[in-house]
N, C-alpha and C. Protein backbone atom coordinates (compact mmCIF):
# COMPACT_ATOMS: atom_id res chain seq x y z
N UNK A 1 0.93 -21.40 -189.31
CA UNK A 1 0.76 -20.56 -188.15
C UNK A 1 0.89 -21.43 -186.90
N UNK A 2 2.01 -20.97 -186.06
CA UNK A 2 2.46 -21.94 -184.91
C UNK A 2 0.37 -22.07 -183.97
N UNK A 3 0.44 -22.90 -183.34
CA UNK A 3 -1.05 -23.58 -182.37
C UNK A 3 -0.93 -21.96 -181.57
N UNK A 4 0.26 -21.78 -181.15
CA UNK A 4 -0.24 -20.74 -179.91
C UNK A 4 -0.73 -19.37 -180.40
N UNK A 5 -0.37 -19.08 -181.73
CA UNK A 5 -1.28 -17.86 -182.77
C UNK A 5 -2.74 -17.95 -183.16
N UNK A 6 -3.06 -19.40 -182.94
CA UNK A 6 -4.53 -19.81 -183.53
C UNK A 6 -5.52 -18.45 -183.14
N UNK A 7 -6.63 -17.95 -183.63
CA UNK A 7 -7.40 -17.42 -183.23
C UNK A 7 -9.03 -18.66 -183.47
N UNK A 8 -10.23 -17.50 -182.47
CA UNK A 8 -11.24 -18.24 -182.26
C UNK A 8 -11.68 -18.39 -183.91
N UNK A 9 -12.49 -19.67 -184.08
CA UNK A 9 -13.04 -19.59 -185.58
C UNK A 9 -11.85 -19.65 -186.54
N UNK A 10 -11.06 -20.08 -186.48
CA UNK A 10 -9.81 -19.98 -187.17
C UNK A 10 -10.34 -21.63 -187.98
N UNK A 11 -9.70 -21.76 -188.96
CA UNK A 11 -10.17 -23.49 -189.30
C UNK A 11 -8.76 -24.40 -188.76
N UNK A 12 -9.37 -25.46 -188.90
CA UNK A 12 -8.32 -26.54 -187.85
C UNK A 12 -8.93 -27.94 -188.66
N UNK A 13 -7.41 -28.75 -188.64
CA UNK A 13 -7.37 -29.82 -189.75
C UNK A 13 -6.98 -31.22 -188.36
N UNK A 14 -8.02 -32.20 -188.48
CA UNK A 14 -7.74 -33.51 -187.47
C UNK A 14 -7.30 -34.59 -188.86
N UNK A 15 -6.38 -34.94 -188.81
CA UNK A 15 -6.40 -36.24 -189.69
C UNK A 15 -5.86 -37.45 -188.69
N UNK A 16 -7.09 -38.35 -189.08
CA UNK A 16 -7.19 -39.61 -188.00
C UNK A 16 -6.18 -40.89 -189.22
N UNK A 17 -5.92 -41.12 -188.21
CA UNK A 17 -4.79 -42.21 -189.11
C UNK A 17 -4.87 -43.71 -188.83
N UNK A 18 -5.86 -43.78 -187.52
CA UNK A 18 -6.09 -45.24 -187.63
C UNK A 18 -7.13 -46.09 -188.46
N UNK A 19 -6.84 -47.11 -188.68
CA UNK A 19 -7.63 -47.47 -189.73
C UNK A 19 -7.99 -47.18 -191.20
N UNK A 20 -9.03 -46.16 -191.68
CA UNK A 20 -8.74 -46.07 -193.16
C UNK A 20 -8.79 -44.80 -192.55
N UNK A 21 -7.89 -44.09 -192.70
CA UNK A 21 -7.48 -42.66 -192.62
C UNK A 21 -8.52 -41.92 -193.29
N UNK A 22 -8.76 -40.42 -192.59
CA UNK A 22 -9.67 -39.54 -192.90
C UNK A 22 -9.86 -38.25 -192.18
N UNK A 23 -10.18 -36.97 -192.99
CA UNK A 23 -10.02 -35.73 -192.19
C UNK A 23 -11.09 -35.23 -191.76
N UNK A 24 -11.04 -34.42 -190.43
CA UNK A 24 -11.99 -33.45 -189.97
C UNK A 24 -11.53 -32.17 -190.34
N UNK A 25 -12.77 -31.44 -190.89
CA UNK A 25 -12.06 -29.69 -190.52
C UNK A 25 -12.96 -29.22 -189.56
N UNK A 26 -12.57 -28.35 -188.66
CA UNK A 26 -13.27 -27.55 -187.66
C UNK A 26 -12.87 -26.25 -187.40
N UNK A 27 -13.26 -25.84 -186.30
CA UNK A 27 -13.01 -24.23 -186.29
C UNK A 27 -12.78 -24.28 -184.71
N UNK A 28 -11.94 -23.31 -184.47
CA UNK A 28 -11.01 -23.32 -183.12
C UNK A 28 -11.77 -22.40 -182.34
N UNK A 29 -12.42 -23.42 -180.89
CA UNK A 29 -13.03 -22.32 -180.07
C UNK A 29 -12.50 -21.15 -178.87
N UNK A 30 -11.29 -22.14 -178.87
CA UNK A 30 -10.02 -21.45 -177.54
C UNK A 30 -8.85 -21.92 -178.15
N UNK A 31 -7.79 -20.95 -178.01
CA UNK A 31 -6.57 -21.66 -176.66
C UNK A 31 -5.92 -21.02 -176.14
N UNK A 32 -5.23 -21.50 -175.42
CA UNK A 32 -4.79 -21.39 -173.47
C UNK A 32 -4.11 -20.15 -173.87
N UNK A 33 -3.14 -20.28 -172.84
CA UNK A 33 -2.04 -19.02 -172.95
C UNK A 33 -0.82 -20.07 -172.80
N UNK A 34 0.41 -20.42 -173.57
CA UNK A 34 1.04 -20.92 -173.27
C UNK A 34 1.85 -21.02 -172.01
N UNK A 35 2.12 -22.64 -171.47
CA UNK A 35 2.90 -22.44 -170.09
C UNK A 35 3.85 -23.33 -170.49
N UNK A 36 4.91 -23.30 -169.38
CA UNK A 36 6.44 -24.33 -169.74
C UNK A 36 5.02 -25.72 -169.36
N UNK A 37 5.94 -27.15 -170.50
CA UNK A 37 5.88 -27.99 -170.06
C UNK A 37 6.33 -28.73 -168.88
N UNK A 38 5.61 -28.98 -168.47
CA UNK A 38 6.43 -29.80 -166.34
C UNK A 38 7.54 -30.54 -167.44
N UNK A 39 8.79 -30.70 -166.75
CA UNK A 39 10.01 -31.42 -167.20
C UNK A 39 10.53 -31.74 -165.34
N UNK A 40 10.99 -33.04 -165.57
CA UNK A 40 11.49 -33.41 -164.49
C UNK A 40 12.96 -33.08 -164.38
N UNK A 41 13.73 -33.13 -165.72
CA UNK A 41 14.91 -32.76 -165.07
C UNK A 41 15.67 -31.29 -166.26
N UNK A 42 16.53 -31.12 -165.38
CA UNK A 42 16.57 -29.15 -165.71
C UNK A 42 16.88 -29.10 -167.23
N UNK A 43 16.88 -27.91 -167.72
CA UNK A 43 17.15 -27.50 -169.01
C UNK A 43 18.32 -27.08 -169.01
N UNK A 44 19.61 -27.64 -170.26
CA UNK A 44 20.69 -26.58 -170.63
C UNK A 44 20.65 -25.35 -169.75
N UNK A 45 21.67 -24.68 -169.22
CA UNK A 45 21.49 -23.56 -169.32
C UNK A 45 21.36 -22.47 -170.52
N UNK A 46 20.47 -21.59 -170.43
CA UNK A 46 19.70 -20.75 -171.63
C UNK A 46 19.26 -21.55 -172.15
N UNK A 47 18.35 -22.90 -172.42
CA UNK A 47 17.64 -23.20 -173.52
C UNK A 47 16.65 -22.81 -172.23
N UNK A 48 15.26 -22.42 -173.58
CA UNK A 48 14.01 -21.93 -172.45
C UNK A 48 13.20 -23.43 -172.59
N UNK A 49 12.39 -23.21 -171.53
CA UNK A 49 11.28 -24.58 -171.94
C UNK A 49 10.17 -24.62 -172.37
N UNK A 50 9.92 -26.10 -173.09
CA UNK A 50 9.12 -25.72 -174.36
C UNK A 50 7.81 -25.26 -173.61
N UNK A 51 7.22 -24.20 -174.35
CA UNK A 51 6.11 -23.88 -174.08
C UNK A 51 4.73 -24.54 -174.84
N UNK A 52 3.34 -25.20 -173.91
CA UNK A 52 2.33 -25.81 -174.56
C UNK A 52 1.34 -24.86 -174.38
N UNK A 53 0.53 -25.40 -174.81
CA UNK A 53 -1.25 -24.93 -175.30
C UNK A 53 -2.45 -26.08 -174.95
N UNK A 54 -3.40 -25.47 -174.45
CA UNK A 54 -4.29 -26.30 -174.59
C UNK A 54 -5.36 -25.47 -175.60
N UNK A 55 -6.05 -26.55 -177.21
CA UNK A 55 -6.94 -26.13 -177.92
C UNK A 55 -8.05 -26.42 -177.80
N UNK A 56 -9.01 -25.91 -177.78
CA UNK A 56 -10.57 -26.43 -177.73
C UNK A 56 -10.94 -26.47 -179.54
N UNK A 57 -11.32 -27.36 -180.06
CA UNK A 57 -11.64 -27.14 -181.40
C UNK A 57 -13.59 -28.02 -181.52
N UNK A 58 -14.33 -27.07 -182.26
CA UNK A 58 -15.47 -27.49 -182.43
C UNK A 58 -15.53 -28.37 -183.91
N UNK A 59 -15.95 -29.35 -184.23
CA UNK A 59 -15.64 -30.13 -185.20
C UNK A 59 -17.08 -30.72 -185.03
N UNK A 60 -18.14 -30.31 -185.61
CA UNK A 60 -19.26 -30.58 -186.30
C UNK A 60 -20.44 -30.45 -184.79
N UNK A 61 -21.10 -31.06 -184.03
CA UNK A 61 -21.57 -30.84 -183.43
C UNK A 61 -20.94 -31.00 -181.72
N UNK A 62 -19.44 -31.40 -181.90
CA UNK A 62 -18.49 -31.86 -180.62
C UNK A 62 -17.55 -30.85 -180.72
N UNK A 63 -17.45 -30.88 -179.57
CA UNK A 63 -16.15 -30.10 -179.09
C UNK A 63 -15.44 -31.26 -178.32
N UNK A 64 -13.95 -30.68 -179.01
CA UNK A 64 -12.84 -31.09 -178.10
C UNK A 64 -11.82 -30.46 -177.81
N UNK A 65 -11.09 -31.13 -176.95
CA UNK A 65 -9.42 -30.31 -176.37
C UNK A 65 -8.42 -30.94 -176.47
N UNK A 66 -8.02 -30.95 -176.77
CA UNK A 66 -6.41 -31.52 -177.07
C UNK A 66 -5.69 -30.36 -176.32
N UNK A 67 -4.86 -30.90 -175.60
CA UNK A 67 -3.48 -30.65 -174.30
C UNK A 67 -2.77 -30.70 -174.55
N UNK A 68 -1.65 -29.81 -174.63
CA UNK A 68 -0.52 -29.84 -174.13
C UNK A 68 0.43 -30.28 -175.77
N UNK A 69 -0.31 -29.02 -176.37
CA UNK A 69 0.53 -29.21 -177.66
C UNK A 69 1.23 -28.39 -178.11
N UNK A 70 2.55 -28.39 -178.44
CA UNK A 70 3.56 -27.96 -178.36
C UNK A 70 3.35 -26.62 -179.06
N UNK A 71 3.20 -25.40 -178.24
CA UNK A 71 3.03 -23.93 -178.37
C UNK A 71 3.50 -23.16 -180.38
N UNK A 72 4.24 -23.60 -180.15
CA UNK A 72 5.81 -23.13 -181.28
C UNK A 72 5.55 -24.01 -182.83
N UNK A 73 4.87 -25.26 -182.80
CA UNK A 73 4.70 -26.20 -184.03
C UNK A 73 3.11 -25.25 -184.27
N UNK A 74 2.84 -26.06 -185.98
CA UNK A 74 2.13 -25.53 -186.81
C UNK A 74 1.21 -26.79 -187.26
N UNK A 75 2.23 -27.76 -186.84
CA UNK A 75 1.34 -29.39 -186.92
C UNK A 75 2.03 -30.47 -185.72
N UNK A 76 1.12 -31.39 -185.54
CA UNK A 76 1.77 -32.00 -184.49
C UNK A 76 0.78 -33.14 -184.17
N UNK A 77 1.29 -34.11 -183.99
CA UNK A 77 0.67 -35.87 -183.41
C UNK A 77 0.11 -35.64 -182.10
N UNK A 78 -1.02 -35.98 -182.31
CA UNK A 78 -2.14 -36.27 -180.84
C UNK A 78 -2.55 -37.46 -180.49
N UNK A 79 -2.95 -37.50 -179.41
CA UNK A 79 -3.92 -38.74 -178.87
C UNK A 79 -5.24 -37.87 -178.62
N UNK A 80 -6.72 -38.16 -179.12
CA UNK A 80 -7.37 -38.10 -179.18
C UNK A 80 -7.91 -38.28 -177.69
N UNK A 81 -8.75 -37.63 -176.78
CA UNK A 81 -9.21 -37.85 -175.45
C UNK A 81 -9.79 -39.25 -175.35
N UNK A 82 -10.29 -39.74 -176.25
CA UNK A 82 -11.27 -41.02 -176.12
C UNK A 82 -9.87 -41.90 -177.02
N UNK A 83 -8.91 -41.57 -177.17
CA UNK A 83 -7.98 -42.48 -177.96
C UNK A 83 -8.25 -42.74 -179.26
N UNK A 84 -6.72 -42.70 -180.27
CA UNK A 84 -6.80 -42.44 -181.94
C UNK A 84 -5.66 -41.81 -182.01
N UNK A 85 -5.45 -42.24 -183.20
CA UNK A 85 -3.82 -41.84 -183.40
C UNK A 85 -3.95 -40.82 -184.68
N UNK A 86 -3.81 -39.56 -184.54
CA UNK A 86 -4.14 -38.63 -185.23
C UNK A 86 -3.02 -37.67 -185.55
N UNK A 87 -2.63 -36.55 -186.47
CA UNK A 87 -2.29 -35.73 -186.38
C UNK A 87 -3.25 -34.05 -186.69
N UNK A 88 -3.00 -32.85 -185.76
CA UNK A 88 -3.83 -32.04 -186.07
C UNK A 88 -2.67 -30.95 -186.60
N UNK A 89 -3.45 -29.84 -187.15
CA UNK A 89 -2.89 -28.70 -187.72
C UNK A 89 -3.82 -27.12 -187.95
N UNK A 90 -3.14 -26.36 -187.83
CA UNK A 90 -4.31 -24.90 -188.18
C UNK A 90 -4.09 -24.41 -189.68
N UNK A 91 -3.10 -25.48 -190.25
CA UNK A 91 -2.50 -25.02 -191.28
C UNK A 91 -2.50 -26.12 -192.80
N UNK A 92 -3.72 -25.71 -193.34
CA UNK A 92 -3.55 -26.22 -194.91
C UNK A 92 -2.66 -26.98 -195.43
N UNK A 93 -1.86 -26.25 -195.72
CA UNK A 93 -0.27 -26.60 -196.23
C UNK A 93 -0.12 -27.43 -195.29
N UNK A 94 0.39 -27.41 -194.11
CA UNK A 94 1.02 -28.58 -193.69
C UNK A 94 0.54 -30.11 -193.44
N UNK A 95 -1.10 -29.42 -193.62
CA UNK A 95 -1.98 -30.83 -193.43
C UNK A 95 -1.32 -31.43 -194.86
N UNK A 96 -1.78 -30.68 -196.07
CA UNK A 96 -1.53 -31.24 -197.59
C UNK A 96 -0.47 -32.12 -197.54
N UNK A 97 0.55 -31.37 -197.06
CA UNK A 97 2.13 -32.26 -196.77
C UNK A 97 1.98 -33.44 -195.47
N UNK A 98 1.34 -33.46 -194.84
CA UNK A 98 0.93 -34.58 -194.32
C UNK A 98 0.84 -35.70 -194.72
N UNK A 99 -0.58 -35.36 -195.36
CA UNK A 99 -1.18 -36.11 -196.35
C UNK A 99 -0.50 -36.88 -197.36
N UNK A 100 0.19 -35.90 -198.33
CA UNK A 100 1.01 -36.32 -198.73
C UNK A 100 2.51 -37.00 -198.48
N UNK A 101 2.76 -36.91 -197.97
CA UNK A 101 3.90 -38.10 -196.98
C UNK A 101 2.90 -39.03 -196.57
N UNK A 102 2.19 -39.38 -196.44
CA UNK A 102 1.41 -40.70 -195.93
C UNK A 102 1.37 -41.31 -197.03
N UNK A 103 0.62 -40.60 -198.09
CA UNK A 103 0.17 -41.80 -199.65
C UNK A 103 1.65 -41.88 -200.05
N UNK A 104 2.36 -41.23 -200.36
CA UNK A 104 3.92 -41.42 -200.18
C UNK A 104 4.31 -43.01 -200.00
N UNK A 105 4.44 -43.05 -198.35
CA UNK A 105 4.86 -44.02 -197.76
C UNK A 105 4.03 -45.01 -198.32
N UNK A 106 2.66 -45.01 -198.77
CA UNK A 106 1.57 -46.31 -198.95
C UNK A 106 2.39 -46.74 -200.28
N UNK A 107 2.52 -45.69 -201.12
CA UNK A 107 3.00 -46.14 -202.15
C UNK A 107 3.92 -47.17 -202.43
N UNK A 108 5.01 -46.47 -201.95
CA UNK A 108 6.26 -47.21 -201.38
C UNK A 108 5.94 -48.79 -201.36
N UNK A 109 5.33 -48.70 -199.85
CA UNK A 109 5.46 -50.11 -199.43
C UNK A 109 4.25 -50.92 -200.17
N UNK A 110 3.41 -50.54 -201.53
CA UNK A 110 3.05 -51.00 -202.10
C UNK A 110 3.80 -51.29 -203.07
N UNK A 111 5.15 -51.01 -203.39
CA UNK A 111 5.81 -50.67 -204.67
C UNK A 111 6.92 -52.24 -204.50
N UNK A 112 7.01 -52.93 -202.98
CA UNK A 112 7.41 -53.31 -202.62
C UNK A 112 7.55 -54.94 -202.78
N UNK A 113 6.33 -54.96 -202.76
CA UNK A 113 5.44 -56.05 -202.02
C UNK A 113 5.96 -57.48 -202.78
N UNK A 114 6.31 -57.31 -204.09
CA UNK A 114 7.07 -58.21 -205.13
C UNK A 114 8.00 -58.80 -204.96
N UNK A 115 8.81 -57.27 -204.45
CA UNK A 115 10.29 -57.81 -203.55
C UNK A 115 10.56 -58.72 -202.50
N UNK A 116 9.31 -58.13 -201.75
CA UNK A 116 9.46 -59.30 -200.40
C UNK A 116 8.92 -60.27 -200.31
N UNK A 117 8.10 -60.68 -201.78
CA UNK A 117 7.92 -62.04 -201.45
C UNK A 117 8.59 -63.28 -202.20
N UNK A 118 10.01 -62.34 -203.01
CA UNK A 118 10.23 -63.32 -203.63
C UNK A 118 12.02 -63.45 -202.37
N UNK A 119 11.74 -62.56 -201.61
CA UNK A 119 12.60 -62.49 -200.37
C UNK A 119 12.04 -63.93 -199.36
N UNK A 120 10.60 -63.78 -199.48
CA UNK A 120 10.28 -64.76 -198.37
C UNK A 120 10.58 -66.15 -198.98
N UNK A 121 10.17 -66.26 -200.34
CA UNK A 121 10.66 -67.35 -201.35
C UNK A 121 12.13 -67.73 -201.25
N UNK A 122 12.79 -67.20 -201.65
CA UNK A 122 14.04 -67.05 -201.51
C UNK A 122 14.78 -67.79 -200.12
N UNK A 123 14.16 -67.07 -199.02
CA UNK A 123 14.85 -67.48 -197.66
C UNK A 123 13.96 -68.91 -197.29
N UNK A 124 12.70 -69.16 -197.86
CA UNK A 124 12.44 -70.19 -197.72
C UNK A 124 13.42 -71.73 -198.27
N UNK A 125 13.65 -71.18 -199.14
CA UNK A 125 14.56 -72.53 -200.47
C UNK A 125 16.29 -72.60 -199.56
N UNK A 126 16.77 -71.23 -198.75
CA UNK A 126 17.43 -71.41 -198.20
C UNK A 126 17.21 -72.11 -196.35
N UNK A 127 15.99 -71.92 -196.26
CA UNK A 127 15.92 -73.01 -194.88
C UNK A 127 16.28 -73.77 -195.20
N UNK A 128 15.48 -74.34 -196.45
CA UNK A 128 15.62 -76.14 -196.49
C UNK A 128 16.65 -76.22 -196.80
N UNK A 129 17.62 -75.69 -197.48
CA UNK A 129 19.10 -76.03 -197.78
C UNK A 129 19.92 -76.15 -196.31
N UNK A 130 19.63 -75.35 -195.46
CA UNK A 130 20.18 -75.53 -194.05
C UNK A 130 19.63 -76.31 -192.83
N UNK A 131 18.32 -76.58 -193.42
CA UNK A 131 18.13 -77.78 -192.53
C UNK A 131 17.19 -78.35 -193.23
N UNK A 132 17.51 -79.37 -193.04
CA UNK A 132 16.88 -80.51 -193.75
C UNK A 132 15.31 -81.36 -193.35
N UNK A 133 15.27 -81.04 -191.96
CA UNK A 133 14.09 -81.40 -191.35
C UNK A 133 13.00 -80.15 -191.68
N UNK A 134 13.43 -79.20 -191.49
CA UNK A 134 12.33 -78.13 -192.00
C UNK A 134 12.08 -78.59 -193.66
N UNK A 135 13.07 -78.69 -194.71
CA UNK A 135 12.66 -78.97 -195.66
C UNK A 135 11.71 -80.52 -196.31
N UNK A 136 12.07 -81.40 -194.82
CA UNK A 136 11.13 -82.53 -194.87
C UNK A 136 9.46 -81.91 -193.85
N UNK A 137 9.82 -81.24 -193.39
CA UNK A 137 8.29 -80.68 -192.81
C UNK A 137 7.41 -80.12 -193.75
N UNK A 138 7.89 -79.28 -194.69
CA UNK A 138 7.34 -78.76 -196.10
C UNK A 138 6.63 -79.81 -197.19
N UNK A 139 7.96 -80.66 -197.49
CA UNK A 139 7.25 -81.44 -197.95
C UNK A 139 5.91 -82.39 -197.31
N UNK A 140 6.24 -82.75 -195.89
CA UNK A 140 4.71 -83.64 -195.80
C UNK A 140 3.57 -82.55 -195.33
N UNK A 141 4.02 -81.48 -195.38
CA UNK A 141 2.46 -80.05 -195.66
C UNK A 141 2.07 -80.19 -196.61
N UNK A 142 3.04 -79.97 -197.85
CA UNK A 142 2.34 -80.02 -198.61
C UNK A 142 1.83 -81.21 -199.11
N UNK A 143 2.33 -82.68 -199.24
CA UNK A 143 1.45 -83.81 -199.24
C UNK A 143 -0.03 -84.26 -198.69
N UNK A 144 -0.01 -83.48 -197.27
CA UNK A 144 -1.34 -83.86 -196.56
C UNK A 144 -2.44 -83.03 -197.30
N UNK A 145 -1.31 -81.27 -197.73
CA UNK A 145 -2.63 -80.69 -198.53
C UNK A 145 -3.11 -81.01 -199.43
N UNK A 146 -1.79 -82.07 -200.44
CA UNK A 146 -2.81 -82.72 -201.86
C UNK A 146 -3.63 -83.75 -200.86
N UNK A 147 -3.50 -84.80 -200.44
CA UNK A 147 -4.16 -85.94 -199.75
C UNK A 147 -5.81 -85.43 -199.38
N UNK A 148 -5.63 -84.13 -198.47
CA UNK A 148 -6.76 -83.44 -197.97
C UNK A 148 -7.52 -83.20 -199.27
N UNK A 149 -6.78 -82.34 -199.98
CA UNK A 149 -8.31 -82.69 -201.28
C UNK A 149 -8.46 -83.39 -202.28
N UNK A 150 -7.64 -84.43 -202.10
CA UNK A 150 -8.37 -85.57 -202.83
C UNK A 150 -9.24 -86.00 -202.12
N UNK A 151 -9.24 -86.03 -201.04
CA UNK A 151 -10.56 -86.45 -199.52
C UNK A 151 -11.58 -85.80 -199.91
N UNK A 152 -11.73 -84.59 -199.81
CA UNK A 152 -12.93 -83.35 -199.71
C UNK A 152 -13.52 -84.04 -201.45
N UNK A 153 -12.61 -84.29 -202.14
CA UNK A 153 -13.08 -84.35 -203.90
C UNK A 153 -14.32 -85.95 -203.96
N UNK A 154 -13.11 -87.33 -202.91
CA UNK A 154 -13.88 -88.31 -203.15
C UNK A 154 -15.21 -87.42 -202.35
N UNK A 155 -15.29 -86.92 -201.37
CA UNK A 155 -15.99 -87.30 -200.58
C UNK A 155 -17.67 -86.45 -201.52
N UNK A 156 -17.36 -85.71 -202.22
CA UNK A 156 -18.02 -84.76 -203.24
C UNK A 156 -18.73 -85.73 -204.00
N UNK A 157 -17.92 -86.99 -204.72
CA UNK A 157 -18.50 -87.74 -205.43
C UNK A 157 -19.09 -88.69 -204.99
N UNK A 158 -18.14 -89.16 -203.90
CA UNK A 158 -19.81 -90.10 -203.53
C UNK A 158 -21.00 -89.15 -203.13
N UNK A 159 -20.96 -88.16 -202.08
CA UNK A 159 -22.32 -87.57 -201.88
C UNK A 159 -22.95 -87.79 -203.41
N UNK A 160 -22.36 -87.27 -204.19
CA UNK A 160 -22.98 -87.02 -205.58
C UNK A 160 -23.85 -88.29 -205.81
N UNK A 161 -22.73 -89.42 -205.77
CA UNK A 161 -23.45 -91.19 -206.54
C UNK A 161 -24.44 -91.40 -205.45
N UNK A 162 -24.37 -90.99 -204.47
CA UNK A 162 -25.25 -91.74 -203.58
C UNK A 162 -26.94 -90.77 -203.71
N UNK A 163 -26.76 -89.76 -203.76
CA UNK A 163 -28.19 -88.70 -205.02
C UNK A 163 -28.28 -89.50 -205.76
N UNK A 164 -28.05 -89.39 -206.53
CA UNK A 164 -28.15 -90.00 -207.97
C UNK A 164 -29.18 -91.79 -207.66
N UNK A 165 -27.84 -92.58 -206.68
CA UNK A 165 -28.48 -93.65 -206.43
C UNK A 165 -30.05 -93.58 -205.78
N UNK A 166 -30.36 -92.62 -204.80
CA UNK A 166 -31.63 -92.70 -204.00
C UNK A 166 -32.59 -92.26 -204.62
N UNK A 167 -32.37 -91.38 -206.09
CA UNK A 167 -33.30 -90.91 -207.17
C UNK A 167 -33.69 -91.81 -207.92
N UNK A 168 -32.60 -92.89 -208.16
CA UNK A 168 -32.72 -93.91 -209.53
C UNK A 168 -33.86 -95.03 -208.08
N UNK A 169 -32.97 -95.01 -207.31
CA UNK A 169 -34.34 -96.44 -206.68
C UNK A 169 -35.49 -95.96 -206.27
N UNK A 170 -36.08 -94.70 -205.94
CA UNK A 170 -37.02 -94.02 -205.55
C UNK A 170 -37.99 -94.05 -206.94
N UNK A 171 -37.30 -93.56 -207.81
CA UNK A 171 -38.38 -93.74 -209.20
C UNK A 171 -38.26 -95.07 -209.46
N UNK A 172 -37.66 -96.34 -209.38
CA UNK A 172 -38.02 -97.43 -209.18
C UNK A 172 -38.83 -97.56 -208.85
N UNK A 173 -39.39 -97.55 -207.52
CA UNK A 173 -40.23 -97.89 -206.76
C UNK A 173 -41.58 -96.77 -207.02
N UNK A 174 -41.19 -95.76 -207.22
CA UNK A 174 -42.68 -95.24 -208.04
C UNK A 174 -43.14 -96.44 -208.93
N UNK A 175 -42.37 -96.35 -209.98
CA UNK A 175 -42.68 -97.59 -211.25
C UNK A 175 -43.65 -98.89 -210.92
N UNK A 176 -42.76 -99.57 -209.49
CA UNK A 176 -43.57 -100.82 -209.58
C UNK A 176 -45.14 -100.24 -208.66
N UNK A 177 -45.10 -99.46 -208.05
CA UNK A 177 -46.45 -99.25 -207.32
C UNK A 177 -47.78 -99.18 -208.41
């Protein structure tokens, strides 16, 4: 059902998409009467201009409004007044299909992830083939990183011998007292 059919109490779908995505449902307290969107420069002749809405939707103990959303759609991308990257809808179905095109896409670029790193592998083995100083920079990374923990390892064992040592002369010196 296009935004500008909504009635009051009607239910209304927010799905917030930043971060770990998640839905509101609410119930629609207004909206406007559609007007042309301001456009700065003219329309085709005969195309009309798009007509918006402003919605008031109550969503748990808040109300909000979202502006200037496109009269004629049934779903549609908002900015949230306080900011959030959302899409809203009055319509089930199209939220579902939302939804679904999102885990979609997660999928995907989870389906991926194998590929591109044997891409990053790959274009790595070809730096060093094309330059040779990057492929000597690699190597002394990775040298300093063995070097570095053989450091952190001695440095483990002596802490260790040097316990050990201040226990063994300490009960010494119990002994002779």
């Amino acid at each position: 059902m296009p935004f500008q059919n909504l009635r009051v109490n009607s239910e209304f779908f927010i799905l917030h998409r930043d971060g770990t995505p998640y839905i509101e449902v609410g119930s629609v307290s207004g909206v406007s009467n559609p007007v042309p969107e301001f456009m700065q420069q003219p329309l085709p002749y005969g195309q009309p201009p798009k007509m918006v809405v402003d919605i008031t939707i109550k969503v748990g103990e808040q109300t909000v409004t979202f502006q200037k959303i496109p009269a004629m759609s049934d779903i549609a991308d908002a900015n949230f007044p306080g900011g959030g990257n959302m899409v809203i809808s009055g319509s089930r179905e199209s939220m579902n299909a939302e939804v679904a095109a999102m885990r979609n896409r997660s999928s995907e670029i989870l389906g991926s992830v194998e590929h591109h790193k044997s891409v990053m592998e790959s274009c790595d083995k070809m730096l060093q083939v094309l330059n040779p100083e990057f492929a000597e920079r690699q190597k002394q990374e990775a040298e300093n990183k063995a070097l570095r923990q053989e450091l952190s390892e001695l440095k483990a064992m002596m802490a260790d011998f040097f316990k050990s040592s201040e226990k063994a002369a300490s009960s010494n010196n119990s002994k002779k007292q």
